[in-house]
Protein backbone atom coordinates (compact mmCIF):
# COMPACT_ATOMS: atom_id res chain seq x y z
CA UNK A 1 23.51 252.74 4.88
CA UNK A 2 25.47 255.86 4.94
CA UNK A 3 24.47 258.63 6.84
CA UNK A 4 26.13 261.86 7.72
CA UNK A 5 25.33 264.95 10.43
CA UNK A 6 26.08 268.34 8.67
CA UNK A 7 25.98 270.39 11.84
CA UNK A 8 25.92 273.97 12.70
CA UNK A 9 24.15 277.14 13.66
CA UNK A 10 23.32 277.89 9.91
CA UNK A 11 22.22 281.30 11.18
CA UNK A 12 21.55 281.51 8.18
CA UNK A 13 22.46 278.77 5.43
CA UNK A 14 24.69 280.10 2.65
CA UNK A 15 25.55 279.21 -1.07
CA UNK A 16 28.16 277.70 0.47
CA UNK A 17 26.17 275.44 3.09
CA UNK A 18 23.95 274.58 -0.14
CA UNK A 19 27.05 273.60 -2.40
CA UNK A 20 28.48 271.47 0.54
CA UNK A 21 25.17 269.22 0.93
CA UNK A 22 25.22 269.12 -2.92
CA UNK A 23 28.57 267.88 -3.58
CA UNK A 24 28.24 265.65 -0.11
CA UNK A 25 25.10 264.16 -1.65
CA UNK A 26 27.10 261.37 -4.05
CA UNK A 27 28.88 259.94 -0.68
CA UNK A 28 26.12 259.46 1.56
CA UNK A 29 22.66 257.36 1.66
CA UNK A 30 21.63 260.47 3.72
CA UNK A 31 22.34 263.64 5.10
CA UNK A 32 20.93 265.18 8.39
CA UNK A 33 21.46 269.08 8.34
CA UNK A 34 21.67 269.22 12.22
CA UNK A 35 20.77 272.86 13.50
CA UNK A 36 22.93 273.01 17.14
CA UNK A 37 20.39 274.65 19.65
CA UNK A 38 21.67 277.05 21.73
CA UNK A 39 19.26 278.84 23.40
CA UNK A 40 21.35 281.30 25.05
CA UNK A 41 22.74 282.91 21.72
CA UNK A 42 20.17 285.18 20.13
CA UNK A 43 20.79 284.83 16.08
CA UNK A 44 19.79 286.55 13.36
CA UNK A 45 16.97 284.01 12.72
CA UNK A 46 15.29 282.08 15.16
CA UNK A 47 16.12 277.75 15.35
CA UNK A 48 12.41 277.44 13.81
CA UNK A 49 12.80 279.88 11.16
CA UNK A 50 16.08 277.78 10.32
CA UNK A 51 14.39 275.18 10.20
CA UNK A 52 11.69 275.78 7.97
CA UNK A 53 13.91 277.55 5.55
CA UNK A 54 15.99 275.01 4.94
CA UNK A 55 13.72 272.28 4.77
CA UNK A 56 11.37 274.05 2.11
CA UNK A 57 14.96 274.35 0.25
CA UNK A 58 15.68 271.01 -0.01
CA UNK A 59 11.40 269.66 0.24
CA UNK A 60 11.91 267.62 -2.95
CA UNK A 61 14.58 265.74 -1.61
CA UNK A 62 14.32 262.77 0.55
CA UNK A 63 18.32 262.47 0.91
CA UNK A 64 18.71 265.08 3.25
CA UNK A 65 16.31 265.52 6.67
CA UNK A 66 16.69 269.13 8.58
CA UNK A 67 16.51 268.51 12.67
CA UNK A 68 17.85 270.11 15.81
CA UNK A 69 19.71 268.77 18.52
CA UNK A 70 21.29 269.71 21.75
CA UNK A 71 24.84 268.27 23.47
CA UNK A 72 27.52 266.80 21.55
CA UNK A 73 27.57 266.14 18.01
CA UNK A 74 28.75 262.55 18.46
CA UNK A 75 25.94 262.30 20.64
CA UNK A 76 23.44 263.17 18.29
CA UNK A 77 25.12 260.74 15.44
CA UNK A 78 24.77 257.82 17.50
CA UNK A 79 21.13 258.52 18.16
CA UNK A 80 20.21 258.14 14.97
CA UNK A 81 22.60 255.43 13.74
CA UNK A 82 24.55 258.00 11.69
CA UNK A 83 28.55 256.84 11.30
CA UNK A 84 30.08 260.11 9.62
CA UNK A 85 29.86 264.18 10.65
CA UNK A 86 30.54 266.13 7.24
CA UNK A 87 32.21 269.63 7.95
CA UNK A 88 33.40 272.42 5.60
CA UNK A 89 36.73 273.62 5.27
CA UNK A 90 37.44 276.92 4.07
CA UNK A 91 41.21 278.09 4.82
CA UNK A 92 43.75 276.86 6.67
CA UNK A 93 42.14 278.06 10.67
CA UNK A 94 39.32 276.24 9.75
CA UNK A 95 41.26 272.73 9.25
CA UNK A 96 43.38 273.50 12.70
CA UNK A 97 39.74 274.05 14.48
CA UNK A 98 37.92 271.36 12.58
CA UNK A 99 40.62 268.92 12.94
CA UNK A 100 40.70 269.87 16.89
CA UNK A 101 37.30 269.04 17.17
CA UNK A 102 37.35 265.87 14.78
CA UNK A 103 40.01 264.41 17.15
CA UNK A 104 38.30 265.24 20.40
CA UNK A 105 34.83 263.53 18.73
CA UNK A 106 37.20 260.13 18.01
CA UNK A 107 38.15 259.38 21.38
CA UNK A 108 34.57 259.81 22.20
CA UNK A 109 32.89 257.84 19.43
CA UNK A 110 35.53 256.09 17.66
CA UNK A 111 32.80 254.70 15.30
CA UNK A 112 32.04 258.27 13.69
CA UNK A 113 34.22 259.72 11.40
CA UNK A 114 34.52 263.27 10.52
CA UNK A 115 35.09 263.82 6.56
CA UNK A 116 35.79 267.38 5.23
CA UNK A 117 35.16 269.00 2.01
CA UNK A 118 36.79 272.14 0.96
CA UNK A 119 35.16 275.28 -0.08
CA UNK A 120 34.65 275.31 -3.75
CA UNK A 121 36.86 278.11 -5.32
CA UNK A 122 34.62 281.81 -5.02
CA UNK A 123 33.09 280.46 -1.82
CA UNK A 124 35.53 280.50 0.57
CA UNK A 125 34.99 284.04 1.79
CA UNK A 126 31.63 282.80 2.80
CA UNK A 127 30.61 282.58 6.52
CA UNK A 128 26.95 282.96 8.12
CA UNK A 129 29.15 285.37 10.67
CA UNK A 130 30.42 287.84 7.54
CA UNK A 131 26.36 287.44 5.79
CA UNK A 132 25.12 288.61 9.53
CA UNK A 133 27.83 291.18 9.10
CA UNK A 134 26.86 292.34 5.52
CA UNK A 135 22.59 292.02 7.01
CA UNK A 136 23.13 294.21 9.71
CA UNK A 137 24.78 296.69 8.12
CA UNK A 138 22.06 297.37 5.85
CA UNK A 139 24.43 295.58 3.00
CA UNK A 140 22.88 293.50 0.31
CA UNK A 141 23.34 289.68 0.94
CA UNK A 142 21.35 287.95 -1.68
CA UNK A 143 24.29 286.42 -3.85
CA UNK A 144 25.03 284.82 -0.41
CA UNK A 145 21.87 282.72 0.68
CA UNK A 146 19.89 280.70 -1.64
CA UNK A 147 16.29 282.95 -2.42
CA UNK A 148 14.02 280.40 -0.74
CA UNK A 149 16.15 281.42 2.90
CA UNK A 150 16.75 285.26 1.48
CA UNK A 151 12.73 285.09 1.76
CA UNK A 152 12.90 283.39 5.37
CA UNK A 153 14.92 286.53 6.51
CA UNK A 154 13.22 288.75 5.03
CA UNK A 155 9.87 287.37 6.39
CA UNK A 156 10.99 287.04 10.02
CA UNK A 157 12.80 290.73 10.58
């Protein structure tokens, strides 16, 4: 069976998160969105709010599980027997980071293998920092987050 980690904050989950996990869904068996707790960062939605949203997003659809998890991504893969970390790629800094990190995560479980999909075309200016950005600023963000996490954010500030 093939099953992927999709980690991140997702604070909050874009268009673009949701078009990643969509276009992921043909290559894996299943796909763990894994929401990285770190409870010293204060976001713009808290880890259970996160949660929630995104699971009522994709509640019809037994490919993909929402969890959290602490430590190192590898870590987390191994614990639940899953062989591949999917990441989004955006521009050209984000491949130099990603492929940092992807590296460092061999050496440390050689058996988990970091694939990367690149931002559909219209997407790529999309970031949960910039939609945080936009929010705060009183700016209108939802063409940016699907409505069922626009509703989440709305609900829980």
């Amino acid at each position: 069976m093939k099953i992927a980690v999709f980690p991140g904050s997702f604070d909050p989950f874009t268009i673009a998160h949701q078009d990643l996990i969509a276009r992921a869904q043909p290559l894996f068996d299943k796909i763990y969105i894994a929401i990285g707790v770190n409870s010293s960062k204060i976001g713009m939605m808290d880890v259970e709010s996160r949660k929630n949203s995104i699971t009522e997003l994709y509640q019809n659809n037994e490919q993909i599980e929402v969890s959290f998890y602490n430590g190192l991504t590898v870590d987390y893969c191994l614990s639940i027997g899953a062989n591949f970390i999917l990441r989004g790629l955006r521009n050209g800094t984000d491949l130099d980071y990603e492929n940092i990190i992807a590296q460092n995560n061999l050496l440390l479980a050689p058996q988990v293998e970091t694939y990367f999909l690149v931002s559909r075309s219209g997407e790529a200016h999309i970031s949960s920092t910039i939609v945080r950005d936009i929010w705060k600023n009183n700016g209108d963000i939802s063409h940016l987050v699907p409505s069922t996490i626009l509703k989440y954010i709305n609900k829980s500030n």
